[in-house]
N, C-alpha and C. Protein backbone atom coordinates (compact mmCIF):
# COMPACT_ATOMS: atom_id res chain seq x y z
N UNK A 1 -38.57 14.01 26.90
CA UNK A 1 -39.74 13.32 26.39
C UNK A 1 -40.35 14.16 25.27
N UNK A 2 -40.62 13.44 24.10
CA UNK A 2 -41.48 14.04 23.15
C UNK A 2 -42.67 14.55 23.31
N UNK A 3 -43.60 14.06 23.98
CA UNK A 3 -44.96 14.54 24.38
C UNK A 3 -45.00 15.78 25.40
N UNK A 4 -45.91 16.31 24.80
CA UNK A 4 -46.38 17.69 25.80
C UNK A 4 -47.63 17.46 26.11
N UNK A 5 -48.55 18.47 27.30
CA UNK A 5 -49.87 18.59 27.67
C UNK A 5 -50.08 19.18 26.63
N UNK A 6 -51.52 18.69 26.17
CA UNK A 6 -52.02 19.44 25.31
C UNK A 6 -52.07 18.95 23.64
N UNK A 7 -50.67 17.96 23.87
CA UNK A 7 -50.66 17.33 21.89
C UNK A 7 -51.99 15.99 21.80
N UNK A 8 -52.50 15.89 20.81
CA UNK A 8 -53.61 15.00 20.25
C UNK A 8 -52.15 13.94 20.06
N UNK A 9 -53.32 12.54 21.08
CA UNK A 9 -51.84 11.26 20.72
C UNK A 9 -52.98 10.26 20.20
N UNK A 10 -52.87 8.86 19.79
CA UNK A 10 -53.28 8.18 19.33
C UNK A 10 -52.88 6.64 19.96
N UNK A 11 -53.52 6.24 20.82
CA UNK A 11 -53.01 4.74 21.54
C UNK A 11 -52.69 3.65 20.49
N UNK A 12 -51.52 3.09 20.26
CA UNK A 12 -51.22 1.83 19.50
C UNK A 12 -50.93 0.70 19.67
N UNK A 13 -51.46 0.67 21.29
CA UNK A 13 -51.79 -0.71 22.12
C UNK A 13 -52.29 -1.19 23.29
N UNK A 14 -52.98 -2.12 23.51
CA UNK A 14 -53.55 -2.27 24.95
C UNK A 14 -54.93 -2.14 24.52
N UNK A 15 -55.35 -2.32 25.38
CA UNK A 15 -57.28 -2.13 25.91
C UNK A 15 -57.85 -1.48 24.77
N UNK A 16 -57.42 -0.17 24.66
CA UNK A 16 -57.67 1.28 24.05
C UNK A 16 -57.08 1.35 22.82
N UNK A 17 -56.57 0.55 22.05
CA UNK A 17 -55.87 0.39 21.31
C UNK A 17 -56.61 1.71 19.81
N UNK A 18 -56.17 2.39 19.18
CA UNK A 18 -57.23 2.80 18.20
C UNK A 18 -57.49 4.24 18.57
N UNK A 19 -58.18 4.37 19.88
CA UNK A 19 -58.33 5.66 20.67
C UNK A 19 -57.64 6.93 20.44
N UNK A 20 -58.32 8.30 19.97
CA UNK A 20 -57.23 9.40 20.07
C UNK A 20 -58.07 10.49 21.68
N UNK A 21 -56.92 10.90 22.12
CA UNK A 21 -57.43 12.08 23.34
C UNK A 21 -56.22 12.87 23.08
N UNK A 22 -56.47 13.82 24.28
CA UNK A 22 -55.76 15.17 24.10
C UNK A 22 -54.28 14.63 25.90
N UNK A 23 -53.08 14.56 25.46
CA UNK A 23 -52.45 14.69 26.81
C UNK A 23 -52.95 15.32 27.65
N UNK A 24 -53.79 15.12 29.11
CA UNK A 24 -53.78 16.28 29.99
C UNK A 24 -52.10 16.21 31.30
N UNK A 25 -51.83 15.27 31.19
CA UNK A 25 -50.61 15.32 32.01
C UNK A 25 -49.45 14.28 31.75
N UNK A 26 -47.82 15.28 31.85
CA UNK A 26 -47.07 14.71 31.25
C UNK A 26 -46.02 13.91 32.86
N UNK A 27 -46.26 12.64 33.16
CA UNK A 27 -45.14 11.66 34.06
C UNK A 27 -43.72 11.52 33.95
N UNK A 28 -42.68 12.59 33.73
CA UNK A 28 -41.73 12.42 33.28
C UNK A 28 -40.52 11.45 34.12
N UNK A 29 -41.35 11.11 35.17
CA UNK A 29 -40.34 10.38 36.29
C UNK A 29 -40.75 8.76 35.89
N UNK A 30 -42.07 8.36 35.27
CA UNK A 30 -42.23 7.09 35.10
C UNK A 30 -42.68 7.12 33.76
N UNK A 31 -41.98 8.09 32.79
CA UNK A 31 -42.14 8.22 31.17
C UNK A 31 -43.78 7.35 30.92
N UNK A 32 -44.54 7.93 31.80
CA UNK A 32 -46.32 7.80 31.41
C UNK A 32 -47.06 9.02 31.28
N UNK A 33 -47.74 9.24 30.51
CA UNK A 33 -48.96 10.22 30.27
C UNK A 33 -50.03 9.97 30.25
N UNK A 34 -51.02 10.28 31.15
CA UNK A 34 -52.56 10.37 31.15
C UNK A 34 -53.15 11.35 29.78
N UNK A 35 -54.36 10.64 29.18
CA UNK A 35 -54.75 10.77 28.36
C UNK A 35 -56.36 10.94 28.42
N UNK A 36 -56.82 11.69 28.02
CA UNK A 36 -58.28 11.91 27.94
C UNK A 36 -59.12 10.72 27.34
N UNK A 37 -60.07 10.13 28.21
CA UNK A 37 -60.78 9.26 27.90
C UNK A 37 -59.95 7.96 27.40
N UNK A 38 -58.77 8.16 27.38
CA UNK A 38 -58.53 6.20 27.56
C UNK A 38 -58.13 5.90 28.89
N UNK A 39 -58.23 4.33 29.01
CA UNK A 39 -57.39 3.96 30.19
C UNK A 39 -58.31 4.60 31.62
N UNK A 40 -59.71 4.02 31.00
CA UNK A 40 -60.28 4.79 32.24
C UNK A 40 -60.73 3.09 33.34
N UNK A 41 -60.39 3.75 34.49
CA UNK A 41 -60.40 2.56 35.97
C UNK A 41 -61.59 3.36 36.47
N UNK A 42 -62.20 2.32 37.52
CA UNK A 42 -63.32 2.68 38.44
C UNK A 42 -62.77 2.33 39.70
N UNK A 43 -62.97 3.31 40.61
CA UNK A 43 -62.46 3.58 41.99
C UNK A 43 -63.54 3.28 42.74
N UNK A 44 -63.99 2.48 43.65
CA UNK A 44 -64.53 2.49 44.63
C UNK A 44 -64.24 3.22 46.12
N UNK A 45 -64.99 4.52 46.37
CA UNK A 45 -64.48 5.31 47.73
C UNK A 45 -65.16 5.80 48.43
N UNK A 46 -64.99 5.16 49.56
CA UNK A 46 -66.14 4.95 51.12
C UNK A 46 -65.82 6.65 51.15
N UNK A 47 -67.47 6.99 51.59
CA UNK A 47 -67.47 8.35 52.21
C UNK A 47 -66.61 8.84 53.29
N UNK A 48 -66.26 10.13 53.37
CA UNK A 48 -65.34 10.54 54.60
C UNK A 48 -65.15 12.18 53.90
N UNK A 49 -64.62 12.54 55.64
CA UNK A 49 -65.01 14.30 54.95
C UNK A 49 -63.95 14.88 54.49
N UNK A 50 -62.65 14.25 54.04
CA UNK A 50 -62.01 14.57 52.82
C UNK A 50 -62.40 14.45 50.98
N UNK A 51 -62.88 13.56 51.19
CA UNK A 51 -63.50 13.03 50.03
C UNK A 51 -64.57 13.70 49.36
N UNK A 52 -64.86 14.61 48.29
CA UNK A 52 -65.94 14.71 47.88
C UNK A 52 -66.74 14.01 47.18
N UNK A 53 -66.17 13.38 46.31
CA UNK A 53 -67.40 12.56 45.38
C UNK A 53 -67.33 10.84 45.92
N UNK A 54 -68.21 10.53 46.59
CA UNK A 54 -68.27 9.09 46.95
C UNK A 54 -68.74 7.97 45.89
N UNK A 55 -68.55 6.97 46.03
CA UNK A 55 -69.38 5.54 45.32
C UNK A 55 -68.07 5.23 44.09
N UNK A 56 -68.84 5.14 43.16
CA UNK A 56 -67.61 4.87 42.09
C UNK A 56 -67.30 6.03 40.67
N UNK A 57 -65.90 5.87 41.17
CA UNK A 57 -65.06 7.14 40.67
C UNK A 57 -64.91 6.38 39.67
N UNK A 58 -64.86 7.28 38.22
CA UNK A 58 -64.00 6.75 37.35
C UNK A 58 -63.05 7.76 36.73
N UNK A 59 -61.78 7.75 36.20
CA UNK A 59 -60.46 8.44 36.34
C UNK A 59 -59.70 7.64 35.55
N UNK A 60 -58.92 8.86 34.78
CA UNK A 60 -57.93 7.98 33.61
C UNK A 60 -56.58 7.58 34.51
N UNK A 61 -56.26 6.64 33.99
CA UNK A 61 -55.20 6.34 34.46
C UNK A 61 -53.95 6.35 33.53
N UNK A 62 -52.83 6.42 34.41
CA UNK A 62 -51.60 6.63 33.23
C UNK A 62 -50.99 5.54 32.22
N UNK A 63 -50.79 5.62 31.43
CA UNK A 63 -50.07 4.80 30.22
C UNK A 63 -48.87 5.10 29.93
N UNK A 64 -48.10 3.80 29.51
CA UNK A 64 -46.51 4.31 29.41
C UNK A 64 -46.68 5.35 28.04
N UNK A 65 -45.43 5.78 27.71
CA UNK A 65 -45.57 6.80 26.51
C UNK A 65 -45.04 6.30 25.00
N UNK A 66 -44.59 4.78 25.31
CA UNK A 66 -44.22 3.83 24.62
C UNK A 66 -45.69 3.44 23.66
N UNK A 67 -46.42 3.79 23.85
CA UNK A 67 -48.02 2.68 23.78
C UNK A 67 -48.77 4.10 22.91
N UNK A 68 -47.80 5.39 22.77
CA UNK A 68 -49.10 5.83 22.10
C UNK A 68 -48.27 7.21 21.20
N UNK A 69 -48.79 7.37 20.31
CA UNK A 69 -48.17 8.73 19.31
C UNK A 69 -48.38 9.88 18.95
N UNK A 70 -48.04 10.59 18.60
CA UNK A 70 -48.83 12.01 18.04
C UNK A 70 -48.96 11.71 16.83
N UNK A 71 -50.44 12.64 16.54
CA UNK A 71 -51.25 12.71 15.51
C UNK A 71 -50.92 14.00 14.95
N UNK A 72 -50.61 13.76 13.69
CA UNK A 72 -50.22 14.82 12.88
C UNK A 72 -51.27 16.03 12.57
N UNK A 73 -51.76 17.11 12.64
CA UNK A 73 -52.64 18.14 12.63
C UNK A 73 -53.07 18.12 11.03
N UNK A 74 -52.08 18.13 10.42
CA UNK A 74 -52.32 18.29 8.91
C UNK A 74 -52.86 16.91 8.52
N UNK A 75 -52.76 15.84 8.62
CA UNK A 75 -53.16 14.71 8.04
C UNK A 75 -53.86 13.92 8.68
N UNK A 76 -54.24 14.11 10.18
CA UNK A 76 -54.74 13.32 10.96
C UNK A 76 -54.73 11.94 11.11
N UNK A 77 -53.13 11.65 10.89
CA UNK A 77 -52.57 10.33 11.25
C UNK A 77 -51.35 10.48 12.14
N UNK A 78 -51.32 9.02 12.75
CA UNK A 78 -50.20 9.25 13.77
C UNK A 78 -48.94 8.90 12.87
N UNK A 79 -48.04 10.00 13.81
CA UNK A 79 -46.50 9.85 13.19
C UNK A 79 -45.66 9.28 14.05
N UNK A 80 -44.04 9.44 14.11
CA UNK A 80 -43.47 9.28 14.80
C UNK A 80 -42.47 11.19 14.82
N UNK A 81 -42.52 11.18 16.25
CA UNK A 81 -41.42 12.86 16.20
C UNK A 81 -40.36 12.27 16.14
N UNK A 82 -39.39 13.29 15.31
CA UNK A 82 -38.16 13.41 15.31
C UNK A 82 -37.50 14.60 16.13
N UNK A 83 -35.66 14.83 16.62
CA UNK A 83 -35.36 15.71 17.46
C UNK A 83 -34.18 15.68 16.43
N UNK A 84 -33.99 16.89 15.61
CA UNK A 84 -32.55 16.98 15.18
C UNK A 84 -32.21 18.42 15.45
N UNK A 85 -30.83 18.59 15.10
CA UNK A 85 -29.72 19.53 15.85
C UNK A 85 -29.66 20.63 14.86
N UNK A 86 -29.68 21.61 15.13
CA UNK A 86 -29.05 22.76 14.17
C UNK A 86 -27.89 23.07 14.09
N UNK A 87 -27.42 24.01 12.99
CA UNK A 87 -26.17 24.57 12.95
C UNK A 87 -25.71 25.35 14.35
N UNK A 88 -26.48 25.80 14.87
CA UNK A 88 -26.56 27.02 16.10
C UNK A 88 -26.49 26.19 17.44
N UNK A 89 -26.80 24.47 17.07
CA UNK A 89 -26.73 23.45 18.68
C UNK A 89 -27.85 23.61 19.35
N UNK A 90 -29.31 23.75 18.45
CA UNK A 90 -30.80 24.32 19.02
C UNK A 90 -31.25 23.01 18.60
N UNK A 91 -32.03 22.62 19.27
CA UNK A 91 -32.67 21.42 18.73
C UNK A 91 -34.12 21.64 17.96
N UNK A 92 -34.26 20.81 17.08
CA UNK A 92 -35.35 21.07 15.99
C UNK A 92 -36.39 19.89 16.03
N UNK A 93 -37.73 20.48 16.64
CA UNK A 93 -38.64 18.66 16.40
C UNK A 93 -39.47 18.66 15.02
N UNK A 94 -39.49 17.50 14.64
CA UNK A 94 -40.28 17.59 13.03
C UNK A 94 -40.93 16.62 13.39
N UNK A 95 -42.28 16.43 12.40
CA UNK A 95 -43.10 15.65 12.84
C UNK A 95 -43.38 15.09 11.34
C-alpha cells in the first residue's frame, strides 16, 4: 500500500469529499485508512465499568484507500504516487 501513518491525504469522494487530514492508521487487511477528522460517526454507549467515556462518542471511521490521495508537500495539491524499480531491484516512490 502506498499510504503511510502520518502522510497528509486529501478525500476525493464521499461525504468528505474536499477534506485534507493527517493518516493516523494504516488497514492493510481491508486496504482502508482512518483519517483525521473525516468520516466522523457518532456512537451511542450505555455506561458500564469497562467503558470510560459514556453518551455519544464520536470517532473516525475507516475509508477505503481508493477514495483519497496524497498531498504533495511542495505544492499542496493532491497527486497520484508512483513505485518504480532501480537498477539495484530497490524500489523508488515518486510523487
Amino acid at each position: 500500500m502506498k499510504l503511510r501513518k502520518g502522510d497528509t491525504v486529501q478525500v476525493i469522494s464521499g461525504k468528505d469529499k474536499g477534506k485534507q487530514g493527517e493518516v493516523e492508521q494504516v488497514l492493510a487487511q481491508g486496504q482502508r485508512v482512518v483519517v483525521s477528522g473525516v468520516n466522523v460517526v457518532t456512537r451511542h454507549v450505555k455506561p458500564s465499568s469497562q467503558v470510560r467515556q459514556t453518551g455519544r462518542v464520536e470517532s473516525e471511521a475507516p475509508i477505503h484507500r481508493s477514495n483519497v490521495l496524497v498531498v504533495c508537500s511542495a505544492c499542496n495539491k493532491p497527486v497520484k504516487v508512483g513505485i518504480s524499480f532501480l537498477s539495484d531491484g530497490k524500489k523508488n516512490t515518486s510523487v
